[in-house]
PDB file of N, CA and C in Angstrom:
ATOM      1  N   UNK A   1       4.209  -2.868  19.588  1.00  0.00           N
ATOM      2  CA  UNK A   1       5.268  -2.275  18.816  1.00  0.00           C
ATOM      3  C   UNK A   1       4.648  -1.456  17.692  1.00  0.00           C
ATOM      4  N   UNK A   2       5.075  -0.334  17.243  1.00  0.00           N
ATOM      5  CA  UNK A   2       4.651   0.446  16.737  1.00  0.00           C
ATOM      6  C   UNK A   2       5.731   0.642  15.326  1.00  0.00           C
ATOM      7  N   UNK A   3       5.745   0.919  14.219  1.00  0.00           N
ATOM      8  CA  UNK A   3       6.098   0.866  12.908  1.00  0.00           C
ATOM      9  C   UNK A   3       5.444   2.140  11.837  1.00  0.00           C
ATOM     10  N   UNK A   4       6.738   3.086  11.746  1.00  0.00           N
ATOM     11  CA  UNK A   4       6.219   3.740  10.713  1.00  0.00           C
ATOM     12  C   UNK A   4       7.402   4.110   9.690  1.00  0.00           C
ATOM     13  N   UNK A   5       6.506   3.893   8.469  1.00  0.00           N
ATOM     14  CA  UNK A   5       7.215   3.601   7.025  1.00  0.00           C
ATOM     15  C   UNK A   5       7.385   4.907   6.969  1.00  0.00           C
ATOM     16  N   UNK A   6       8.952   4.820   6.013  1.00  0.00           N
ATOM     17  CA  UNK A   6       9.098   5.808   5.152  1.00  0.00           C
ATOM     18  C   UNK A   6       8.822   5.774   3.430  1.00  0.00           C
ATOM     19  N   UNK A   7       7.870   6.846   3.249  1.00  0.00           N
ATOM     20  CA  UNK A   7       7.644   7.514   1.829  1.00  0.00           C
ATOM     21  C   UNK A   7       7.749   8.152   1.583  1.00  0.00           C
ATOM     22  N   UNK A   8       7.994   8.396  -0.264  1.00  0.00           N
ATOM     23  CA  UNK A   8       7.590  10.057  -0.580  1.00  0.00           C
ATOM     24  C   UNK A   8       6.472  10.699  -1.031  1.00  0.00           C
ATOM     25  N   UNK A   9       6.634  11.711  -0.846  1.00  0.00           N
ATOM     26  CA  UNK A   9       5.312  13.028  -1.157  1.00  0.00           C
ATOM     27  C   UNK A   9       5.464  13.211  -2.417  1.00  0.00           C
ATOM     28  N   UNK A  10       3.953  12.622  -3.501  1.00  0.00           N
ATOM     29  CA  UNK A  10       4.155  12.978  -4.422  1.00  0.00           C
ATOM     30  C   UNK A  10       3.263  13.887  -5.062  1.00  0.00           C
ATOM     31  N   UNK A  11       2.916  14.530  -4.003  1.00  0.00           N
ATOM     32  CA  UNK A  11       1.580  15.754  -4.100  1.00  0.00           C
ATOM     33  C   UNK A  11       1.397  16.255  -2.755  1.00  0.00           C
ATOM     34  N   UNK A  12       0.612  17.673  -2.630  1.00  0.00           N
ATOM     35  CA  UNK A  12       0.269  18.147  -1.057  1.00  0.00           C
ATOM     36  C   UNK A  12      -0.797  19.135  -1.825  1.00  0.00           C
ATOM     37  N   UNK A  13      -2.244  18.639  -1.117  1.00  0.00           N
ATOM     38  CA  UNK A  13      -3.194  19.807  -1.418  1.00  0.00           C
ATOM     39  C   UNK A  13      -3.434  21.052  -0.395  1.00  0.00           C
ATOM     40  N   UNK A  14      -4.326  21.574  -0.465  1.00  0.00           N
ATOM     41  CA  UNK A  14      -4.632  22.678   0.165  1.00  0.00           C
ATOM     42  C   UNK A  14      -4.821  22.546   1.541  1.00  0.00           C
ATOM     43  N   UNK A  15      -5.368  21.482   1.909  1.00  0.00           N
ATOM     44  CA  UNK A  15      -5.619  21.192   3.256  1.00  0.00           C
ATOM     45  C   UNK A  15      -4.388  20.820   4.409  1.00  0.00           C
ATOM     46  N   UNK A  16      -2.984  20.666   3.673  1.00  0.00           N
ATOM     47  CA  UNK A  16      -2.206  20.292   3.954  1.00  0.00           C
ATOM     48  C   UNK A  16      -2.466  18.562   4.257  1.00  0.00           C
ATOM     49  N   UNK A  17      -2.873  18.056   3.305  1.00  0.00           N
ATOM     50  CA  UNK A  17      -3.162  16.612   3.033  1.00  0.00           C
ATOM     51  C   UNK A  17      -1.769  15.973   2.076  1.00  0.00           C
ATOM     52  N   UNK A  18      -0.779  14.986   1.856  1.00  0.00           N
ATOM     53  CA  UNK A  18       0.051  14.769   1.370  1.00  0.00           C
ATOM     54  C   UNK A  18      -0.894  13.295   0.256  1.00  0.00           C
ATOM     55  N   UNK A  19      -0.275  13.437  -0.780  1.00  0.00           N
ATOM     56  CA  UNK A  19      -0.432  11.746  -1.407  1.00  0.00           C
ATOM     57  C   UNK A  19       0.975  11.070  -1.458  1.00  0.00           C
ATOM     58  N   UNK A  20       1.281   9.947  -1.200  1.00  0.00           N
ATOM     59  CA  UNK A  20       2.095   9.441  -1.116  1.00  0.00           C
ATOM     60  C   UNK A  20       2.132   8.141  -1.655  1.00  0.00           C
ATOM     61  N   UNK A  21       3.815   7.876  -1.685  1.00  0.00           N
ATOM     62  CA  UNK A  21       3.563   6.336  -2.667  1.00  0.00           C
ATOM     63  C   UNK A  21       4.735   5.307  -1.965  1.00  0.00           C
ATOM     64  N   UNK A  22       4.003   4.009  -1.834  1.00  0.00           N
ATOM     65  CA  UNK A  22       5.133   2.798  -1.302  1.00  0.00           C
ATOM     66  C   UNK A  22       4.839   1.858  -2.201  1.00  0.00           C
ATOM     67  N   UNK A  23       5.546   1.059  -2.787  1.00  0.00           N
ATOM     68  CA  UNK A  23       5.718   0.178  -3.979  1.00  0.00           C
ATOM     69  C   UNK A  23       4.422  -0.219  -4.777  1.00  0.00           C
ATOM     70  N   UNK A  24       4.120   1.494  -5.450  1.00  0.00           N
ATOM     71  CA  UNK A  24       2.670   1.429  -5.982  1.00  0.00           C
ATOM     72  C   UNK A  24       1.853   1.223  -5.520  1.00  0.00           C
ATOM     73  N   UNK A  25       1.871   2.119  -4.218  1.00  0.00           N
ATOM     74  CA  UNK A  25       0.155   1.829  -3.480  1.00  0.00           C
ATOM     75  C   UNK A  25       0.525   3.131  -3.063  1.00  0.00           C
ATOM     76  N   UNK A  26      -0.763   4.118  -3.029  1.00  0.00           N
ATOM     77  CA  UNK A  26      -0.973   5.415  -2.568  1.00  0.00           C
ATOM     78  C   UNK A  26      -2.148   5.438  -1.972  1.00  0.00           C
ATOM     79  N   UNK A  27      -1.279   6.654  -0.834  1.00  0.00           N
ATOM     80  CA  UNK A  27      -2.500   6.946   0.299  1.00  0.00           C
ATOM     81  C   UNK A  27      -2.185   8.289   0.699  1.00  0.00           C
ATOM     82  N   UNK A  28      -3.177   8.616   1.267  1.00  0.00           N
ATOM     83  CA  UNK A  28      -3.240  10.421   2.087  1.00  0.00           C
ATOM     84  C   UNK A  28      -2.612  10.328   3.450  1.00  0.00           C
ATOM     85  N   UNK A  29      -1.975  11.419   3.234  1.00  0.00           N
ATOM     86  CA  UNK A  29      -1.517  11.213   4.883  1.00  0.00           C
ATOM     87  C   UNK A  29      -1.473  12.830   5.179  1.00  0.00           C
ATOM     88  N   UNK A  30      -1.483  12.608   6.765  1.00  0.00           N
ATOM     89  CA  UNK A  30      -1.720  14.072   7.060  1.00  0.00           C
ATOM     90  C   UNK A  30      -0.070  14.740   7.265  1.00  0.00           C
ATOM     91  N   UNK A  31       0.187  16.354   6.939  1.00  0.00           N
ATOM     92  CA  UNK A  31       1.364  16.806   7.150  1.00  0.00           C
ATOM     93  C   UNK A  31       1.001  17.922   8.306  1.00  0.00           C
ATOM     94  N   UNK A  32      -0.011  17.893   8.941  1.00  0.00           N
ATOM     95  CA  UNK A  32      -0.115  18.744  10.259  1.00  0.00           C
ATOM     96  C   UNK A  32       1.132  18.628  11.183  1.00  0.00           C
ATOM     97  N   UNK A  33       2.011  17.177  11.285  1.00  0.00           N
ATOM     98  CA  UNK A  33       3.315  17.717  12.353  1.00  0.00           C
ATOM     99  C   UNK A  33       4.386  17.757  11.523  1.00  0.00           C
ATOM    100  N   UNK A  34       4.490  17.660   9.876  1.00  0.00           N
ATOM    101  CA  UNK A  34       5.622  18.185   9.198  1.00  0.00           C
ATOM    102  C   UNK A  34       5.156  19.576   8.532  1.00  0.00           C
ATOM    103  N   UNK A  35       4.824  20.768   8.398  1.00  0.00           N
ATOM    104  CA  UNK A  35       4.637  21.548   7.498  1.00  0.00           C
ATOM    105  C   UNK A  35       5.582  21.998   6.499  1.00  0.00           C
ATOM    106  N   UNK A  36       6.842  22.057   7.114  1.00  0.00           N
ATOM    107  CA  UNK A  36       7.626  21.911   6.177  1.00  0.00           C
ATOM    108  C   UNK A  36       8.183  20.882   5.391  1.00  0.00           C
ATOM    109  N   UNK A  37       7.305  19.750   5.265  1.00  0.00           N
ATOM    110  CA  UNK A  37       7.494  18.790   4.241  1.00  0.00           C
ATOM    111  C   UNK A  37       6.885  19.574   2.659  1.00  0.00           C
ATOM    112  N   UNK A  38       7.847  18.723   1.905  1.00  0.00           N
ATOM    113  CA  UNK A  38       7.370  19.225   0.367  1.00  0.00           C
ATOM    114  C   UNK A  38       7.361  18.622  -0.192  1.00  0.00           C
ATOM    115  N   UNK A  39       7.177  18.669  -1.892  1.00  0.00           N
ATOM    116  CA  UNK A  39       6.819  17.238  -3.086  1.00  0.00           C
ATOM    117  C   UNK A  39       8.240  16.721  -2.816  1.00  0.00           C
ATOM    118  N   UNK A  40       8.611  15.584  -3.048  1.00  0.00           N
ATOM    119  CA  UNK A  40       9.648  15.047  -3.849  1.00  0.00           C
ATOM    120  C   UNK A  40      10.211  14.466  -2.506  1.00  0.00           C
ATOM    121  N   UNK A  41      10.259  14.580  -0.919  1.00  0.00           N
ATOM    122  CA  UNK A  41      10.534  14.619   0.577  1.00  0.00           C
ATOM    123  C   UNK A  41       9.847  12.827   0.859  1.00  0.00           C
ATOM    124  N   UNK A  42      11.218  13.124   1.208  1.00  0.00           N
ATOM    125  CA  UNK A  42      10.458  11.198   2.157  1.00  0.00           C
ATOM    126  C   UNK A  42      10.080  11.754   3.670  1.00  0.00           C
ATOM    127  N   UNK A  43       8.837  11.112   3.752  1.00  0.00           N
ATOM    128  CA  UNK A  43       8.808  11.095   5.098  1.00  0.00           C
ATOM    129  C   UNK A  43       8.552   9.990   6.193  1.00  0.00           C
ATOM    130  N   UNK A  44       8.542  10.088   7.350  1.00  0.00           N
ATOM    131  CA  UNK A  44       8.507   8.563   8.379  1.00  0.00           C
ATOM    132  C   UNK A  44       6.603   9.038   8.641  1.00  0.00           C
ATOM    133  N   UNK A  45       6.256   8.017   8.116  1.00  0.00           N
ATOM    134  CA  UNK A  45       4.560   8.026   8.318  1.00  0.00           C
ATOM    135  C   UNK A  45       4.057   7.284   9.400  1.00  0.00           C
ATOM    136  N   UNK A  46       3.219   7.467  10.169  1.00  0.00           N
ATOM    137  CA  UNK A  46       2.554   6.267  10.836  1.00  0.00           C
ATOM    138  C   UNK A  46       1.121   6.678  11.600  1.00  0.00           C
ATOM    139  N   UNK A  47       0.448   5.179  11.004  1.00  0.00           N
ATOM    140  CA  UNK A  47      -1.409   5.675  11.526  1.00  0.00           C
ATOM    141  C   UNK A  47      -1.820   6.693  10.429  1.00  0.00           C
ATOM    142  N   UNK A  48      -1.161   7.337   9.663  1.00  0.00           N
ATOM    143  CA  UNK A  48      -1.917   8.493   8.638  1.00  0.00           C
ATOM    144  C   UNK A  48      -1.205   9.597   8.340  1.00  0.00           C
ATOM    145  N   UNK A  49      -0.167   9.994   9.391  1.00  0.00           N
ATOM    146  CA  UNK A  49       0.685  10.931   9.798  1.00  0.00           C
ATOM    147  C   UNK A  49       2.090  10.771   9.565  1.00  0.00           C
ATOM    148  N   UNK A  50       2.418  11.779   8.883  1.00  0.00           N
ATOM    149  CA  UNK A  50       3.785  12.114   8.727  1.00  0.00           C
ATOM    150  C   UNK A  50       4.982  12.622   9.709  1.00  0.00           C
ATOM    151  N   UNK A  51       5.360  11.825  10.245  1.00  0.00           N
ATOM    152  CA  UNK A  51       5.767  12.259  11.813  1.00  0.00           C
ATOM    153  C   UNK A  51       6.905  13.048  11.532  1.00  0.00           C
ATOM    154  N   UNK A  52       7.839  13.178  10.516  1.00  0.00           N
ATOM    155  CA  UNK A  52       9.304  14.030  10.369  1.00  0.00           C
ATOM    156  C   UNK A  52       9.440  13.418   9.069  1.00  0.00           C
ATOM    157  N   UNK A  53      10.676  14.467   8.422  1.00  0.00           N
ATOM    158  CA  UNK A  53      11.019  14.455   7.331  1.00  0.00           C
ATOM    159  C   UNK A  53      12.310  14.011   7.010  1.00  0.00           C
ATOM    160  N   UNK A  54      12.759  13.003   6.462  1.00  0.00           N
ATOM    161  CA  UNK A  54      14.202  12.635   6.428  1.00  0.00           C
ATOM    162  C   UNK A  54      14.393  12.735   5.048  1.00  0.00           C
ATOM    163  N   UNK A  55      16.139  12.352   5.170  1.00  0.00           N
ATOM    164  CA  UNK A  55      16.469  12.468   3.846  1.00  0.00           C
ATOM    165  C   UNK A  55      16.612  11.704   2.945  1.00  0.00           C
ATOM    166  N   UNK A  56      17.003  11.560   1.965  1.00  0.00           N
ATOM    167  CA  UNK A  56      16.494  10.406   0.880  1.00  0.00           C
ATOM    168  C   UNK A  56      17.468   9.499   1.119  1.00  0.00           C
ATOM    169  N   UNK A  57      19.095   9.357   1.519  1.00  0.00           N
ATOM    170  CA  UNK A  57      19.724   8.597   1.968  1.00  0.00           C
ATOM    171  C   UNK A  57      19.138   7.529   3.427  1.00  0.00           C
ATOM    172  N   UNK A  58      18.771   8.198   4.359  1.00  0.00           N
ATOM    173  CA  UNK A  58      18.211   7.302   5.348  1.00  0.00           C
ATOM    174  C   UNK A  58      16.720   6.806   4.484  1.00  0.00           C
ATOM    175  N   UNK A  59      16.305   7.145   3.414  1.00  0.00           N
ATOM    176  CA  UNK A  59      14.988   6.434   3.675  1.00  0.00           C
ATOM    177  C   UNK A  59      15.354   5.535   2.730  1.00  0.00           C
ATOM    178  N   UNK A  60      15.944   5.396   1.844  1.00  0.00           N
ATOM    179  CA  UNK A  60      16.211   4.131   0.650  1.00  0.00           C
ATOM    180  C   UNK A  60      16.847   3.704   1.796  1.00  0.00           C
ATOM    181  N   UNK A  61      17.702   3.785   2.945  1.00  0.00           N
ATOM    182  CA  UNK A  61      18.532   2.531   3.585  1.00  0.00           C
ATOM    183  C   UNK A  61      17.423   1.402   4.434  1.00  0.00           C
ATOM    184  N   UNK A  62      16.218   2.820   4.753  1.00  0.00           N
ATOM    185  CA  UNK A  62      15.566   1.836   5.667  1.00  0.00           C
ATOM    186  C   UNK A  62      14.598   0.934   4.775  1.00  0.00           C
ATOM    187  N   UNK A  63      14.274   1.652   3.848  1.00  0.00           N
ATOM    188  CA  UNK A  63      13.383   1.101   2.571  1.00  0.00           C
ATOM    189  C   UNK A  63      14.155  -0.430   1.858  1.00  0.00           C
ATOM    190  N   UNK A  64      15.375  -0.711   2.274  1.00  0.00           N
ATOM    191  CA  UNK A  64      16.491  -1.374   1.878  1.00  0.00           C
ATOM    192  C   UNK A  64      16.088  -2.798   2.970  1.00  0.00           C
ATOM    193  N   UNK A  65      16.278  -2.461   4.173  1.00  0.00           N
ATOM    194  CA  UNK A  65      16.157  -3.455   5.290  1.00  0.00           C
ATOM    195  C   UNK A  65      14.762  -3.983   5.079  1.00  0.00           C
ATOM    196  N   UNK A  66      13.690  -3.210   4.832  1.00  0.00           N
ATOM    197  CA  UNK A  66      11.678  -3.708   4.529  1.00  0.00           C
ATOM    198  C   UNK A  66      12.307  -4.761   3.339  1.00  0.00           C
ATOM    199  N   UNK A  67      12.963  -4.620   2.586  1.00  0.00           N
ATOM    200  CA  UNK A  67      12.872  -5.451   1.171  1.00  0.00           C
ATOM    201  C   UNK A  67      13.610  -6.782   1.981  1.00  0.00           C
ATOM    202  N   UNK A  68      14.709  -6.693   2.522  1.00  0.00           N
ATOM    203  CA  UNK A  68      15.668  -7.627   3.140  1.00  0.00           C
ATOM    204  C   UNK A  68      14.633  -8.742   4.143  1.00  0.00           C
ATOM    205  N   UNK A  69      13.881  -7.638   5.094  1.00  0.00           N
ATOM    206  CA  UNK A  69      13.080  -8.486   5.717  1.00  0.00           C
ATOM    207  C   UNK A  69      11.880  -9.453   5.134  1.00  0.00           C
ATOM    208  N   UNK A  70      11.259  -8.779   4.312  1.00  0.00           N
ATOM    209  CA  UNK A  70       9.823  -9.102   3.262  1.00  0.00           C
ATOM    210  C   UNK A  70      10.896 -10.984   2.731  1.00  0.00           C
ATOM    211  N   UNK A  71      12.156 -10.843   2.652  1.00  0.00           N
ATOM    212  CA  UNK A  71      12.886 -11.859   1.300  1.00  0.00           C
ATOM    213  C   UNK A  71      13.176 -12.826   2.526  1.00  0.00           C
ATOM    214  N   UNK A  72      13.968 -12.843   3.381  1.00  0.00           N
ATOM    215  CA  UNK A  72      14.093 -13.534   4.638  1.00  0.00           C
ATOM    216  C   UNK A  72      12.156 -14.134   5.016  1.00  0.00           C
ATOM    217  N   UNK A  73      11.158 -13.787   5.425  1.00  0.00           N
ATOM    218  CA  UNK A  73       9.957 -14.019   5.447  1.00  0.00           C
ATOM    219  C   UNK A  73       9.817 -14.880   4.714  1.00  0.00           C
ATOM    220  N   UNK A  74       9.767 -14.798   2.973  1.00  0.00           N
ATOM    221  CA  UNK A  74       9.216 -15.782   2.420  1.00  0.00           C
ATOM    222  C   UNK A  74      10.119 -16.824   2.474  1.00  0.00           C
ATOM    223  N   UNK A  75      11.023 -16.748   2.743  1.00  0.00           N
ATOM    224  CA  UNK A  75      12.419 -17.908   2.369  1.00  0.00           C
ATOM    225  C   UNK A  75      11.871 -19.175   3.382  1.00  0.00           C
ATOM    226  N   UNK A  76      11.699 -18.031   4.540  1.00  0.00           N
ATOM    227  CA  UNK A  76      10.927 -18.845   6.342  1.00  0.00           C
ATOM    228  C   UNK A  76      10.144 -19.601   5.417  1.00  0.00           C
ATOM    229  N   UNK A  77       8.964 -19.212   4.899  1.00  0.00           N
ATOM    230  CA  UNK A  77       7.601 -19.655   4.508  1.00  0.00           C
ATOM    231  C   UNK A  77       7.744 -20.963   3.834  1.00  0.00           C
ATOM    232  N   UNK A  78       9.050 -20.658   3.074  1.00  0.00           N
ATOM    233  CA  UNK A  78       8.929 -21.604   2.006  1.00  0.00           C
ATOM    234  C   UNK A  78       9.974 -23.119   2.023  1.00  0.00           C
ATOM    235  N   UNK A  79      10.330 -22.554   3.446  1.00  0.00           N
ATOM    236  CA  UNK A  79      11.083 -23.749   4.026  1.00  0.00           C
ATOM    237  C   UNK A  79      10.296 -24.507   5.036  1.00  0.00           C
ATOM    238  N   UNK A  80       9.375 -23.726   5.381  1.00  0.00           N
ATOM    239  CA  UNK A  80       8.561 -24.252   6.594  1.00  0.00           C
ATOM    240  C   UNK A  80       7.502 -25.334   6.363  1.00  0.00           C
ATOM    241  N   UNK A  81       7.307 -24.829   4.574  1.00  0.00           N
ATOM    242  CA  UNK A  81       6.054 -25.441   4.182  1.00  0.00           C
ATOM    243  C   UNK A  81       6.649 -26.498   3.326  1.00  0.00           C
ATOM    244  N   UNK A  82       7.570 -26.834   2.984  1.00  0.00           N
ATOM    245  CA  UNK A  82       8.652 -28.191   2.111  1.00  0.00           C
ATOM    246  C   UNK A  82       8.858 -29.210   3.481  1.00  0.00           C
TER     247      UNK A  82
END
């Protein structure tokens, strides 16, 4: 199964290299199959790559369900281990 997050672009250099940010952690990712991505743009990333550009409504919803799942996880954890 394969999984790719959505972030936003909070920089793009010359190389068409993006920096990006998910709950204070930044990384480079490549925008070779979005070019028309720009600063401020969420995009669906995965492996390094920015696969398409959505809009800020779908990405806080899906960004919404990661938090939902992450809280369900520990709840597991912390029932499993009592």
């Amino acid at each position: 199964m394969c999984l790719a997050i959505p972030v936003r672009i909070k920089a793009i250099d010359n190389e068409g290299m993006a920096t990006v940010e998910l709950s204070s952690v930044e990384r480079k990712v490549s925008l070779v199959m979005t070019p028309e991505a720009r600063v401020g743009d969420y995009v669906l990333v995965h492996t390094g790559f920015a696969l398409n550009v959505l809009d800020e409504q779908e990405a806080r919803a899906t960004l919404a369900l990661f938090d939902e799942l992450e809280a369900f996880e520990a709840q597991y954890r912390a029932e499993s281990e009592a």
